[in-house]
PDB file of N, CA and C in Angstrom:
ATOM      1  N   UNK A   1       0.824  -1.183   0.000  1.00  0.00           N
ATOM      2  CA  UNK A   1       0.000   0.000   0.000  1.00  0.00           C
ATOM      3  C   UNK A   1       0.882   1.267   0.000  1.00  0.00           C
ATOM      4  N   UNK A   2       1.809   1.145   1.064  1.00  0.00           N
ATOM      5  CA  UNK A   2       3.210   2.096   0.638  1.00  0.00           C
ATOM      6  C   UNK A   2       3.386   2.511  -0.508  1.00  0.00           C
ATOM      7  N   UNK A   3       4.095   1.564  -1.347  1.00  0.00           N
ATOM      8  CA  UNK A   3       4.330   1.623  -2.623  1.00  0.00           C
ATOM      9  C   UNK A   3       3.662   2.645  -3.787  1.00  0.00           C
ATOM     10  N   UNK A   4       2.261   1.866  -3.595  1.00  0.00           N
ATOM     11  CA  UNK A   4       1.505   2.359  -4.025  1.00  0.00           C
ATOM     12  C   UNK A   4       0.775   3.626  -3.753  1.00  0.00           C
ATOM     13  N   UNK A   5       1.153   4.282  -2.927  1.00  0.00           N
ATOM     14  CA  UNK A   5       0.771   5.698  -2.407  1.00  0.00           C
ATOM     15  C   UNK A   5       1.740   6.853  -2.868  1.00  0.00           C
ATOM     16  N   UNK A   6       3.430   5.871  -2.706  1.00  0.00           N
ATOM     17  CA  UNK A   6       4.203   6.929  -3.066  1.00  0.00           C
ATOM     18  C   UNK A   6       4.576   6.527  -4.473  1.00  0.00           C
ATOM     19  N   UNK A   7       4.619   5.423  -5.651  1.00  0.00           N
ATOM     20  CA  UNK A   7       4.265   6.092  -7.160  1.00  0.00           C
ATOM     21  C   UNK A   7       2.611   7.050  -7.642  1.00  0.00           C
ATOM     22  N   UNK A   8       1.712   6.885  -6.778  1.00  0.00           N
ATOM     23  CA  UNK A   8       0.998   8.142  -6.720  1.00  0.00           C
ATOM     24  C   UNK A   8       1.182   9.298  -6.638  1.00  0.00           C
ATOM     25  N   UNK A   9       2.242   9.316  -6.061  1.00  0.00           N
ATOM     26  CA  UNK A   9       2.482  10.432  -5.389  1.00  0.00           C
ATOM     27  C   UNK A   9       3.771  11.362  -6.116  1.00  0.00           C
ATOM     28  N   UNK A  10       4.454  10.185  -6.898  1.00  0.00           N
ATOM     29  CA  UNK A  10       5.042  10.354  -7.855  1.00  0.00           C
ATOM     30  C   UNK A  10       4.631  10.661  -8.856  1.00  0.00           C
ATOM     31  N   UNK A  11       3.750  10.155  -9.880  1.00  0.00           N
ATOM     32  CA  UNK A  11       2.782  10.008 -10.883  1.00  0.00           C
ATOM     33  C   UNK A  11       2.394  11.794 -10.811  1.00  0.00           C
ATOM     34  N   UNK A  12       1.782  12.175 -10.317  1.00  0.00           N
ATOM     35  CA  UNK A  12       1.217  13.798  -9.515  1.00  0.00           C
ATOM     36  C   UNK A  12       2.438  14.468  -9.224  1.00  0.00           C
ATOM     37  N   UNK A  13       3.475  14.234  -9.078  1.00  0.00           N
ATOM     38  CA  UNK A  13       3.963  15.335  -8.675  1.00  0.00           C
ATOM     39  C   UNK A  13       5.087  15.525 -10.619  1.00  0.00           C
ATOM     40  N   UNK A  14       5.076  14.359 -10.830  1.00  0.00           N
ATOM     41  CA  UNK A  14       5.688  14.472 -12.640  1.00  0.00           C
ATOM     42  C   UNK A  14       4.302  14.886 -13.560  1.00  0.00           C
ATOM     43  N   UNK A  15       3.276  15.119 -13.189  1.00  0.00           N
ATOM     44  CA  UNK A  15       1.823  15.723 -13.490  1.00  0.00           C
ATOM     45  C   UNK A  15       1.981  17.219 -13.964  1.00  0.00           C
ATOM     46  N   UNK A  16       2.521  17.677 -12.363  1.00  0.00           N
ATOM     47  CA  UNK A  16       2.494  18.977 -11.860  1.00  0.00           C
ATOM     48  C   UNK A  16       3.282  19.635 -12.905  1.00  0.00           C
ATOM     49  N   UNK A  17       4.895  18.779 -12.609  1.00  0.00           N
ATOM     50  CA  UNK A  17       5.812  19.652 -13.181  1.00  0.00           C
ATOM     51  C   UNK A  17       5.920  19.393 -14.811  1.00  0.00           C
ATOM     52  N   UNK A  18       4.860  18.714 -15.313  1.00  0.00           N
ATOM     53  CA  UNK A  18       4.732  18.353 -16.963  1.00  0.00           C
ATOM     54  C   UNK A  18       3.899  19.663 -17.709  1.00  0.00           C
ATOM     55  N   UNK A  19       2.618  19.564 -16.441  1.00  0.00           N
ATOM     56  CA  UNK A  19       1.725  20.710 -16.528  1.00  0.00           C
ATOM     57  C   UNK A  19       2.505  22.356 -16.545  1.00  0.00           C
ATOM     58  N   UNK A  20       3.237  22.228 -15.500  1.00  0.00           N
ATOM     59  CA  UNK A  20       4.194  23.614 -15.460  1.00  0.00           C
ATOM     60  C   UNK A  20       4.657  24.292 -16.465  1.00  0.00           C
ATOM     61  N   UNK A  21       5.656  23.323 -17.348  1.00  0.00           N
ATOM     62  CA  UNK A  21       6.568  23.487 -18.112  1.00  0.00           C
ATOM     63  C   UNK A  21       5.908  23.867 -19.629  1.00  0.00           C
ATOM     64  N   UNK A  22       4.778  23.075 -19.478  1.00  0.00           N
ATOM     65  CA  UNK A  22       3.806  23.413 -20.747  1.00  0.00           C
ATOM     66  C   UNK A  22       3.302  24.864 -20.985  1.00  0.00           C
ATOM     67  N   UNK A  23       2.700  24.910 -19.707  1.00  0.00           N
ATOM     68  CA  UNK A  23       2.098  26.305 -18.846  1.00  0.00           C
ATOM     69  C   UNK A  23       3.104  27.586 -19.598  1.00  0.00           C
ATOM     70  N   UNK A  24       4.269  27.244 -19.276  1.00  0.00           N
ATOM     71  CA  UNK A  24       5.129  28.441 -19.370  1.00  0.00           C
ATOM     72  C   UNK A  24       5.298  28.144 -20.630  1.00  0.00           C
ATOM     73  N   UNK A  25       6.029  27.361 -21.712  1.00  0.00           N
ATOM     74  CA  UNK A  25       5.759  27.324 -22.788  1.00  0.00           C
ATOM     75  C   UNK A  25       5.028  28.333 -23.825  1.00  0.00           C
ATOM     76  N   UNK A  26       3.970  27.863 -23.226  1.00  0.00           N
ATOM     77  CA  UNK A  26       2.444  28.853 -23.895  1.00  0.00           C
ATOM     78  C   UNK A  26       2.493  30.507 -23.350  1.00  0.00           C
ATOM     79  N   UNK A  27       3.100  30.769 -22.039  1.00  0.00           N
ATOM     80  CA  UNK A  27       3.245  31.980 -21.951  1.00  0.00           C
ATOM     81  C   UNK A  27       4.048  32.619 -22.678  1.00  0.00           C
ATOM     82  N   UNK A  28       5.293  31.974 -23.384  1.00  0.00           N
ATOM     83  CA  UNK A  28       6.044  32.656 -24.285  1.00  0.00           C
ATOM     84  C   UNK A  28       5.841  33.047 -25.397  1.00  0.00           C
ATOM     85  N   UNK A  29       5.154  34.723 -25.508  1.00  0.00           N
ATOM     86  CA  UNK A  29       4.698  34.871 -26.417  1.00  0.00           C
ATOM     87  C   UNK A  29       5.519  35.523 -27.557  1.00  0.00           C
ATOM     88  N   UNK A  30       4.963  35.526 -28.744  1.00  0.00           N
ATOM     89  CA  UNK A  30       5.132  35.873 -30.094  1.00  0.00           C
ATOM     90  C   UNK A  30       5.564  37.051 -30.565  1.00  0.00           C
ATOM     91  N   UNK A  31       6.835  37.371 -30.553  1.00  0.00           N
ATOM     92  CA  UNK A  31       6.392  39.088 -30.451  1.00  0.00           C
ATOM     93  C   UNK A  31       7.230  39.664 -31.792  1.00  0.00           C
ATOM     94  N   UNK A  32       7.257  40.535 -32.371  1.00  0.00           N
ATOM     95  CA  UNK A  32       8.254  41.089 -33.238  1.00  0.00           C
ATOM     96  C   UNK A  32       9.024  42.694 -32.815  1.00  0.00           C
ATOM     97  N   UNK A  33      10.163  42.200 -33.170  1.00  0.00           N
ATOM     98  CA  UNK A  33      10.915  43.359 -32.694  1.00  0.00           C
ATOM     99  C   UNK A  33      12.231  43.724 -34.093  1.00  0.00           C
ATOM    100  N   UNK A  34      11.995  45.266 -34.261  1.00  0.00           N
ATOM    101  CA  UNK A  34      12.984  45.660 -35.329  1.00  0.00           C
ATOM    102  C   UNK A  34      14.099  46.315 -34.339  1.00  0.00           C
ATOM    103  N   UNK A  35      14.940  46.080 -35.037  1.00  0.00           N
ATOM    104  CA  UNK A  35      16.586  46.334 -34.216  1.00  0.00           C
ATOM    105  C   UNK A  35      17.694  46.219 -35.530  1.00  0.00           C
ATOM    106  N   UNK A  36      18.602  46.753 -34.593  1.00  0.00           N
ATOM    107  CA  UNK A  36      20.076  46.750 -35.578  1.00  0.00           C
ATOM    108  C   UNK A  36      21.205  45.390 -35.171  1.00  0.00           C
ATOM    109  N   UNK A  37      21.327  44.352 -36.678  1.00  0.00           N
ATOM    110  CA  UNK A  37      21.854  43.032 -36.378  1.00  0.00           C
ATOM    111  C   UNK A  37      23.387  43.466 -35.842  1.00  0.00           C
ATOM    112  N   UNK A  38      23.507  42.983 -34.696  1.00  0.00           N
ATOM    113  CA  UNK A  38      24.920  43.199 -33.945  1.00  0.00           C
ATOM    114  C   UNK A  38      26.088  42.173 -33.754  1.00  0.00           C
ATOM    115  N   UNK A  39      27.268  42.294 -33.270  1.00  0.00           N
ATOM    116  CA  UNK A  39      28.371  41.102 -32.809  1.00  0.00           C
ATOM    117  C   UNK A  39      28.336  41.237 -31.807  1.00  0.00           C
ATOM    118  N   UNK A  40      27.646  40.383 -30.644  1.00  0.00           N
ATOM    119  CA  UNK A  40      27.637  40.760 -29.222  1.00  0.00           C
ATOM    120  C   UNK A  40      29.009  40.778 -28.672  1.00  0.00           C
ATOM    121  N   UNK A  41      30.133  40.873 -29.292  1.00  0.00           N
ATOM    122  CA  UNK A  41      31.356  40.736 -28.689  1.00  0.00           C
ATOM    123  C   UNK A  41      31.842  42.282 -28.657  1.00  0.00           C
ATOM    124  N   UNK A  42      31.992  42.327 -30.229  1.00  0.00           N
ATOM    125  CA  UNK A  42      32.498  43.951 -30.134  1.00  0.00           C
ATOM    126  C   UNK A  42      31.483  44.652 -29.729  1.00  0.00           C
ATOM    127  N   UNK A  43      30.630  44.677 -29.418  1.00  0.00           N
ATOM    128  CA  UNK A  43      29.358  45.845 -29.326  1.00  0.00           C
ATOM    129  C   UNK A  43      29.266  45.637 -27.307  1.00  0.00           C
ATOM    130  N   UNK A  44      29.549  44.428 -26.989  1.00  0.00           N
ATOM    131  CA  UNK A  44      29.572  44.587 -25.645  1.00  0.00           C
ATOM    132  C   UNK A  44      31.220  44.865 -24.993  1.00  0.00           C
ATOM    133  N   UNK A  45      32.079  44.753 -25.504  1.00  0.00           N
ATOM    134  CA  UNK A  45      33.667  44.962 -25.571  1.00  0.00           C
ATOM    135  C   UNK A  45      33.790  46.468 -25.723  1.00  0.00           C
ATOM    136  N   UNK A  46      33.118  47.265 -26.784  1.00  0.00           N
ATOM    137  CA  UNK A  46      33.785  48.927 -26.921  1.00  0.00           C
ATOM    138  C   UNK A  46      32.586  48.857 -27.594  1.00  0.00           C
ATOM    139  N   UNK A  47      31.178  48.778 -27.721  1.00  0.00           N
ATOM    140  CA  UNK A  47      30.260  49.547 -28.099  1.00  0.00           C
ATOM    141  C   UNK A  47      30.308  49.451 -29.346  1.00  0.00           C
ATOM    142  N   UNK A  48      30.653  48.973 -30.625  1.00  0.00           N
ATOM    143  CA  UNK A  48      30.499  48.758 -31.753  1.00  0.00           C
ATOM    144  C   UNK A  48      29.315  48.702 -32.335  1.00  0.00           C
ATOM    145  N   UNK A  49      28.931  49.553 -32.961  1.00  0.00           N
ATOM    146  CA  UNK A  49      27.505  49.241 -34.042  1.00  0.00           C
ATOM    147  C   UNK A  49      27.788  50.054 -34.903  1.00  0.00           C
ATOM    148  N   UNK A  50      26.354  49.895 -35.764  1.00  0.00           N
ATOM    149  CA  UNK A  50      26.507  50.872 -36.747  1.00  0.00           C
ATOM    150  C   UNK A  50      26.848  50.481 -38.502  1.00  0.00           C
ATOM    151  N   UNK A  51      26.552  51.389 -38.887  1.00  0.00           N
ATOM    152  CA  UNK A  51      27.565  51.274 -40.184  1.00  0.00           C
ATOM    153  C   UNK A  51      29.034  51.287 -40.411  1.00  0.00           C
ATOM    154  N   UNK A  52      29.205  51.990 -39.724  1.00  0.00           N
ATOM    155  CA  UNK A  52      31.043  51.718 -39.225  1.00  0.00           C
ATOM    156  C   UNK A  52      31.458  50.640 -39.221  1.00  0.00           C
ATOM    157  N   UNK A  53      30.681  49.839 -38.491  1.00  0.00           N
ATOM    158  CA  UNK A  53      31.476  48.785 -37.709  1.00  0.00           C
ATOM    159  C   UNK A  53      30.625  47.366 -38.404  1.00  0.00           C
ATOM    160  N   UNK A  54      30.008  47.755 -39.781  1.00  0.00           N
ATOM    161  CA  UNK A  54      28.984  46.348 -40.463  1.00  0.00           C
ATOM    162  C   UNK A  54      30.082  45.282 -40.758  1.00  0.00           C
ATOM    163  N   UNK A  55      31.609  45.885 -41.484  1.00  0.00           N
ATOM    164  CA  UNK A  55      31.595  44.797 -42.127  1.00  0.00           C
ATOM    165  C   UNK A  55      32.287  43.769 -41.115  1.00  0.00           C
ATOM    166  N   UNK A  56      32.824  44.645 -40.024  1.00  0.00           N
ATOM    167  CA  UNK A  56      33.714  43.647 -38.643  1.00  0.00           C
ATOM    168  C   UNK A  56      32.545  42.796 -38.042  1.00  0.00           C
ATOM    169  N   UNK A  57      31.495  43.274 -38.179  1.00  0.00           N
ATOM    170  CA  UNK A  57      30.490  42.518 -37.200  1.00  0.00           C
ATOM    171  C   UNK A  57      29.995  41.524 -38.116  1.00  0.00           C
ATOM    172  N   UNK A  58      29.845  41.632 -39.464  1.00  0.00           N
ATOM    173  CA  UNK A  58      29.654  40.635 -40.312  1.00  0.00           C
ATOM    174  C   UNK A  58      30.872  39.438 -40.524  1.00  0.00           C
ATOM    175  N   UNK A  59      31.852  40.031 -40.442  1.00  0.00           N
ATOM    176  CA  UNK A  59      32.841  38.725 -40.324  1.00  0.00           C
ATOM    177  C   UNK A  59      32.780  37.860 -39.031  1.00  0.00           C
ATOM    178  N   UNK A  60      32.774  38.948 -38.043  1.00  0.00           N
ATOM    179  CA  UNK A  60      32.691  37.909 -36.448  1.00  0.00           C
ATOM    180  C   UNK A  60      31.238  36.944 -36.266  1.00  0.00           C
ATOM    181  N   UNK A  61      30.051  37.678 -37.117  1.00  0.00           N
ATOM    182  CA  UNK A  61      28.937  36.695 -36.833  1.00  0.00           C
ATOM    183  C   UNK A  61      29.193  35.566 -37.834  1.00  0.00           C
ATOM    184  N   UNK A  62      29.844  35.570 -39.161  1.00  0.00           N
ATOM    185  CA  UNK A  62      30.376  34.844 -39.885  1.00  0.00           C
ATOM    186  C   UNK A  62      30.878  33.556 -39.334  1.00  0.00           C
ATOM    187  N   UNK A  63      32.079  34.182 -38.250  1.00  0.00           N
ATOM    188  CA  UNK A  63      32.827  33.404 -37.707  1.00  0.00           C
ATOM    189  C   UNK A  63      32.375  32.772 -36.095  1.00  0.00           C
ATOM    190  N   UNK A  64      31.082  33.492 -35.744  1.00  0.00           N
ATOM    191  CA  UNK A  64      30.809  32.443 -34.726  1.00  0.00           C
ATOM    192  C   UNK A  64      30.445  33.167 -33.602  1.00  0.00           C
ATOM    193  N   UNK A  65      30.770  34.071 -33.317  1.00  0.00           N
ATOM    194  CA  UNK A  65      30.540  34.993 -32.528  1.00  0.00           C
ATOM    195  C   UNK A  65      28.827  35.180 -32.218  1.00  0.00           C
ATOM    196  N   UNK A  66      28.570  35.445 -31.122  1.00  0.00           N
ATOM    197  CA  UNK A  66      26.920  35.463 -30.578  1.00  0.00           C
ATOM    198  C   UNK A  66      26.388  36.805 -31.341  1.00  0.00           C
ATOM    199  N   UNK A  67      25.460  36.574 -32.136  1.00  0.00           N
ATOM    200  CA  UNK A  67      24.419  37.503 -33.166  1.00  0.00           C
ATOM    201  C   UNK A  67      23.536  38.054 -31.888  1.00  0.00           C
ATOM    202  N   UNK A  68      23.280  39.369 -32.006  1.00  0.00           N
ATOM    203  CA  UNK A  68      22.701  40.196 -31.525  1.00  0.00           C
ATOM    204  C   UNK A  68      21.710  41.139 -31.925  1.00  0.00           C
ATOM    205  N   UNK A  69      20.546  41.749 -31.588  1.00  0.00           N
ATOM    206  CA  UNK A  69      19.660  42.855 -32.127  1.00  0.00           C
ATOM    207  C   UNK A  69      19.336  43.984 -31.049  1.00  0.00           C
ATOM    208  N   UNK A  70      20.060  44.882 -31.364  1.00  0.00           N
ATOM    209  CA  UNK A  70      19.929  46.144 -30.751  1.00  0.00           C
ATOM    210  C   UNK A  70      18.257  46.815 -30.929  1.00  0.00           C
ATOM    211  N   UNK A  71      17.236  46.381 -30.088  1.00  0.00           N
ATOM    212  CA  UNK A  71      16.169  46.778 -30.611  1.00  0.00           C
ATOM    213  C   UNK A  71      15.853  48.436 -30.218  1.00  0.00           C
ATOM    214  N   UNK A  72      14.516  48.496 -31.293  1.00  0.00           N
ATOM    215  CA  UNK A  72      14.353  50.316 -30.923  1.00  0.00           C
ATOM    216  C   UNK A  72      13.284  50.384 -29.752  1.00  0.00           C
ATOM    217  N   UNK A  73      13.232  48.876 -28.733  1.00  0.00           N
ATOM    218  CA  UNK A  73      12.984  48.715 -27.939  1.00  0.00           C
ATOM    219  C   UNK A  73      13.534  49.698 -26.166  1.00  0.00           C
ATOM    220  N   UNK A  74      14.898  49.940 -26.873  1.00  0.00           N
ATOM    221  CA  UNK A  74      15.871  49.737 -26.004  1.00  0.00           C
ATOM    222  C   UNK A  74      16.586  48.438 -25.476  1.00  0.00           C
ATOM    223  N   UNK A  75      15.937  47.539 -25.471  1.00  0.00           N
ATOM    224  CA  UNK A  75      16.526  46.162 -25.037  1.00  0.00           C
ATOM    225  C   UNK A  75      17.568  45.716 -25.924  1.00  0.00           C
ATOM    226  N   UNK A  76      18.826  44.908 -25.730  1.00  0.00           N
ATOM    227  CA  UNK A  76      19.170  44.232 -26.789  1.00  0.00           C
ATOM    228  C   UNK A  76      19.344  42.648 -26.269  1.00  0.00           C
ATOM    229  N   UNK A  77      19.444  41.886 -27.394  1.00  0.00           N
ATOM    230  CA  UNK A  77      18.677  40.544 -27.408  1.00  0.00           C
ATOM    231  C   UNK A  77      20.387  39.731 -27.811  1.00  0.00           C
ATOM    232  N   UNK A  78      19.948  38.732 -27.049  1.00  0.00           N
ATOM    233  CA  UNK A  78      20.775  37.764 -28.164  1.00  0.00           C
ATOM    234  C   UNK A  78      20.285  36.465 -28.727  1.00  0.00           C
ATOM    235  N   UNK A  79      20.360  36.385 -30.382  1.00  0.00           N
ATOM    236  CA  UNK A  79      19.114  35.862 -31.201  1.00  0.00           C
ATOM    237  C   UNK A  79      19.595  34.609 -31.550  1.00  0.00           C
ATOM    238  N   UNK A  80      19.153  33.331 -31.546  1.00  0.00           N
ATOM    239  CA  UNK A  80      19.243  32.307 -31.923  1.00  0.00           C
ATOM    240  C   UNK A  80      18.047  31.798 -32.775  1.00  0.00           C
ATOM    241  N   UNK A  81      18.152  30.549 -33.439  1.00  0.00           N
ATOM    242  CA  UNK A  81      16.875  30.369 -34.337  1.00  0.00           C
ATOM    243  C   UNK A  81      16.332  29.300 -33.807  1.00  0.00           C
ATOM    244  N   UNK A  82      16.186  28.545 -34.167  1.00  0.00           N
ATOM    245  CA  UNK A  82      15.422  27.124 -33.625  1.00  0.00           C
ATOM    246  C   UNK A  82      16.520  26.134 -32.587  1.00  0.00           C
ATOM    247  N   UNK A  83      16.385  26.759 -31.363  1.00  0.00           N
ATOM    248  CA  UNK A  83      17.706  26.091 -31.207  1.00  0.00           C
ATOM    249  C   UNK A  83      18.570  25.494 -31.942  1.00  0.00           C
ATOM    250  N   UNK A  84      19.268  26.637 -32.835  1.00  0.00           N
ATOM    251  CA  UNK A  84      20.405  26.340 -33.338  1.00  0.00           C
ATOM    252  C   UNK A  84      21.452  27.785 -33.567  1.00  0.00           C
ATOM    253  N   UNK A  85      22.108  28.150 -33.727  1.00  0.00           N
ATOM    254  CA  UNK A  85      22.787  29.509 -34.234  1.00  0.00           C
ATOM    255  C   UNK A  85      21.634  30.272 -35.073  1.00  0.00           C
ATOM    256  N   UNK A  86      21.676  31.496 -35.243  1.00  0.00           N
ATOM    257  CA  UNK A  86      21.309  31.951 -36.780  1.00  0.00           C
ATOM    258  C   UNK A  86      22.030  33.092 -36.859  1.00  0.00           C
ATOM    259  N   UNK A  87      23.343  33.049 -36.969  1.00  0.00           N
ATOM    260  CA  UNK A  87      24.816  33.517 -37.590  1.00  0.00           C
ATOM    261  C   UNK A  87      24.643  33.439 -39.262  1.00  0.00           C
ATOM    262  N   UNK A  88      24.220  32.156 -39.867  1.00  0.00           N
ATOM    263  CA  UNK A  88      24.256  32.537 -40.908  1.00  0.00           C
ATOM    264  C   UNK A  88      23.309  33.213 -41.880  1.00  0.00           C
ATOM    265  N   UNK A  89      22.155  33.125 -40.868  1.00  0.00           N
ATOM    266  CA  UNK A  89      21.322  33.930 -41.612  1.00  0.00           C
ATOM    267  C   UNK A  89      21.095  35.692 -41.333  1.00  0.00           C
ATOM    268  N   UNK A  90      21.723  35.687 -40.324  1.00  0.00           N
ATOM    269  CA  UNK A  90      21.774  37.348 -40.327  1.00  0.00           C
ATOM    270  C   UNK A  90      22.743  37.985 -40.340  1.00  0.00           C
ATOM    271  N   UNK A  91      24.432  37.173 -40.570  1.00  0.00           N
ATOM    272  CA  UNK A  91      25.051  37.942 -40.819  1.00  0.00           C
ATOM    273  C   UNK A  91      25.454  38.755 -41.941  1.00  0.00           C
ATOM    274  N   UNK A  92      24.425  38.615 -43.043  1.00  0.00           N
ATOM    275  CA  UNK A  92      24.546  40.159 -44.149  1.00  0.00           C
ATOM    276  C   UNK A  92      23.502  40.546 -43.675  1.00  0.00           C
ATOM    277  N   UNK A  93      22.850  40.769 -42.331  1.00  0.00           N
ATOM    278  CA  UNK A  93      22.523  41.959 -42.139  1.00  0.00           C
ATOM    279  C   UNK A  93      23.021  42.734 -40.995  1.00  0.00           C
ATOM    280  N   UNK A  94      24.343  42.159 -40.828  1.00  0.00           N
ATOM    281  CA  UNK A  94      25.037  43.100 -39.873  1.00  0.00           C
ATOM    282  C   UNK A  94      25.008  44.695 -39.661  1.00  0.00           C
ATOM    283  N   UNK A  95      25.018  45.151 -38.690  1.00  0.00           N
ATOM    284  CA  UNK A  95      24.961  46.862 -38.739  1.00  0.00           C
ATOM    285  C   UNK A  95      23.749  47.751 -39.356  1.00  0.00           C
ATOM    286  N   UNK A  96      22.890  46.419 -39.679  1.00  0.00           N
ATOM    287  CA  UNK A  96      21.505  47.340 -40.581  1.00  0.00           C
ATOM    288  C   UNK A  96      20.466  46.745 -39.720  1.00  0.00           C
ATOM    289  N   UNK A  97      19.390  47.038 -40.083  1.00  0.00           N
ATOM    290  CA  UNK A  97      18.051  47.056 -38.817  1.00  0.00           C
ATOM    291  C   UNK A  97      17.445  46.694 -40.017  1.00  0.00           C
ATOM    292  N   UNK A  98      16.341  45.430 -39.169  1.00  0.00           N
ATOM    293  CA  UNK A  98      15.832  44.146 -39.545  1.00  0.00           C
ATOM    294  C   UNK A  98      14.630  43.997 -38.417  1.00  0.00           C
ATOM    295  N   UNK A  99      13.783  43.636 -38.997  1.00  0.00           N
ATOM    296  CA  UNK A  99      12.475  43.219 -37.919  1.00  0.00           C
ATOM    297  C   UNK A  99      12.452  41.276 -38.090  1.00  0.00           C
ATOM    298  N   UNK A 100      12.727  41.127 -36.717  1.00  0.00           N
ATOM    299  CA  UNK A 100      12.470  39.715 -36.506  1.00  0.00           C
ATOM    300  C   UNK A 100      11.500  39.185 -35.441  1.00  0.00           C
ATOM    301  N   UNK A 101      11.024  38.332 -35.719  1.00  0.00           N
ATOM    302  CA  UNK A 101       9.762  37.853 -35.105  1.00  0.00           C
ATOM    303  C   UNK A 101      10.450  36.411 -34.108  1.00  0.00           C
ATOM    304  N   UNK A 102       9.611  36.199 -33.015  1.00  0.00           N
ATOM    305  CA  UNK A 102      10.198  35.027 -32.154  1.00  0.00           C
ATOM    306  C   UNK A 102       9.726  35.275 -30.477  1.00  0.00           C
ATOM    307  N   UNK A 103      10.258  34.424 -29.864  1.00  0.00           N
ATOM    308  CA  UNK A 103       9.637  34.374 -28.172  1.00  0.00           C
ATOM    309  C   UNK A 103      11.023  34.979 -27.543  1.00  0.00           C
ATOM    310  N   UNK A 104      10.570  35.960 -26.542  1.00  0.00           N
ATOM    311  CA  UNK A 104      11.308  36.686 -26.043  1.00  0.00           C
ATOM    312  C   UNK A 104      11.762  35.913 -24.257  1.00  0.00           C
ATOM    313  N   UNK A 105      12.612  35.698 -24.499  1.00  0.00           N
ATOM    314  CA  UNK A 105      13.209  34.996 -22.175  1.00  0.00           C
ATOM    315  C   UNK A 105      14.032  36.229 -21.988  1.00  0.00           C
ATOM    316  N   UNK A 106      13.751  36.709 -20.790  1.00  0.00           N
ATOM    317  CA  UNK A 106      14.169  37.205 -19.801  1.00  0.00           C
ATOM    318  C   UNK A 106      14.326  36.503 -18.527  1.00  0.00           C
ATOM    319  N   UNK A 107      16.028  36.665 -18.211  1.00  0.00           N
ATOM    320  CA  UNK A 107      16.295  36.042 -17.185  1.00  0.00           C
ATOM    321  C   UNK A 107      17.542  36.630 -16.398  1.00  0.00           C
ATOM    322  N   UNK A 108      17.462  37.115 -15.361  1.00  0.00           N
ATOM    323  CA  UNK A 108      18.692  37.503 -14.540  1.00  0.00           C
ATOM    324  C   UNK A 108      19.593  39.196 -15.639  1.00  0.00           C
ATOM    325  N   UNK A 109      18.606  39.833 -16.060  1.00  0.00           N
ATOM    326  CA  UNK A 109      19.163  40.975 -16.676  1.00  0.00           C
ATOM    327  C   UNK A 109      19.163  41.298 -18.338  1.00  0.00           C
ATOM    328  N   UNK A 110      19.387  39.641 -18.798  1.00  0.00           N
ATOM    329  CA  UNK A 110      19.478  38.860 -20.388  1.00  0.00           C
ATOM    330  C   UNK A 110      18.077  38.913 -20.934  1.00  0.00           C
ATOM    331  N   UNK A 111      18.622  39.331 -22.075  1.00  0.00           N
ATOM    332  CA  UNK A 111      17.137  39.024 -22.965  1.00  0.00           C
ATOM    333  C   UNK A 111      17.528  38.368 -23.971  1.00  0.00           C
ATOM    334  N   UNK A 112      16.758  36.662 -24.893  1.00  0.00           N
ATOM    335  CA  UNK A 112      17.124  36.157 -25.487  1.00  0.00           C
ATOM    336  C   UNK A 112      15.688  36.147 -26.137  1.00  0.00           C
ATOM    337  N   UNK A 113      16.403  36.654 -27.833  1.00  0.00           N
ATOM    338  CA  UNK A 113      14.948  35.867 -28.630  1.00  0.00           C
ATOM    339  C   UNK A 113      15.430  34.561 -29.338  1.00  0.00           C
ATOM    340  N   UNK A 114      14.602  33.817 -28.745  1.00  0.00           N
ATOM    341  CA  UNK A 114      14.448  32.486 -29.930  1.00  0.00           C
ATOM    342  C   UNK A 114      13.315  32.062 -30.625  1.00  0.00           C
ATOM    343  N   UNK A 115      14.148  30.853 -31.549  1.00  0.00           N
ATOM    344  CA  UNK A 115      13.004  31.075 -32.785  1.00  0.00           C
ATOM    345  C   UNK A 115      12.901  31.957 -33.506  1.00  0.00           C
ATOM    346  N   UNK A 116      14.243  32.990 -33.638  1.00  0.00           N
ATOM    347  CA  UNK A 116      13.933  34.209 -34.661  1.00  0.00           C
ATOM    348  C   UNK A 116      13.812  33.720 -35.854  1.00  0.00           C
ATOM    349  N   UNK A 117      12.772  34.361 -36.319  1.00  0.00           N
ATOM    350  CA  UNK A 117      12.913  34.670 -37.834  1.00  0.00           C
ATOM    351  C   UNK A 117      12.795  35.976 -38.232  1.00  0.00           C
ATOM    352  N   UNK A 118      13.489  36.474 -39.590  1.00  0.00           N
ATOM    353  CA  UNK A 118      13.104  37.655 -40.561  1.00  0.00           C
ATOM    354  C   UNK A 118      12.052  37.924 -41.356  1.00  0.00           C
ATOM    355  N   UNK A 119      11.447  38.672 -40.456  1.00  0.00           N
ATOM    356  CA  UNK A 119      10.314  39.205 -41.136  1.00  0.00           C
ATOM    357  C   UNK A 119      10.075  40.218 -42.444  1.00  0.00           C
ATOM    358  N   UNK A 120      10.242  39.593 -43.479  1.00  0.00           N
ATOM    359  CA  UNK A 120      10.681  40.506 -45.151  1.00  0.00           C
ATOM    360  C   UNK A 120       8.931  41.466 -44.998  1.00  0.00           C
TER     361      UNK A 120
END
């Protein structure tokens, strides 16, 4: 009867936290945000943006470096696609402003969109 009270009890409490995770899921909503595509390295290192600084930030997102969007939010983001990079898809649009669509996390100061896509 033990047993059987505490995989109940188990059963309900992997319920809870199945239900949770879903929960929040669905709160992550959809949002679009236009911003300027950045190199979070140089731009958090000495402030780099701009047109000045397109074609360095296009080689570093090239090369691997964390892709960024300076939105006219004020916020800036750091953008991934489907959990995976998307370096290669926005780095020719380095230093130029782009509206991308995706779920926005905030956590501990960070703002990350994922799931970006470019919204033409």
């Amino acid at each position: 009867m033990k047993t059987l009270i505490t995989l109940m009890s188990v059963i309900a409490a992997i319920s809870v936290v199945t239900l949770s995770v879903a929960a929040a899921e669905q709160d992550k909503e959809v949002v679009t945000i236009k911003g300027e595509v950045l190199d979070m390295v140089c731009y958090l290192d000495h402030g780099a943006s701009g047109e000045k600084h397109a074609q360095c930030a296009r080689t570093c997102i090239e090369g691997g470096t964390p892709v960024g969007l300076k939105g006219e939010d004020g916020k800036t983001y750091i953008v991934i696609g489907a959990h995976q990079p998307a370096n290669k898809e926005l780095a020719p649009f380095a230093g130029k402003t782009v509206t991308l669509r995706g779920k926005v996390i905030t956590r501990d100061g960070m703002n990350l969109l994922e799931n970006a896509e470019l919204v033409k």
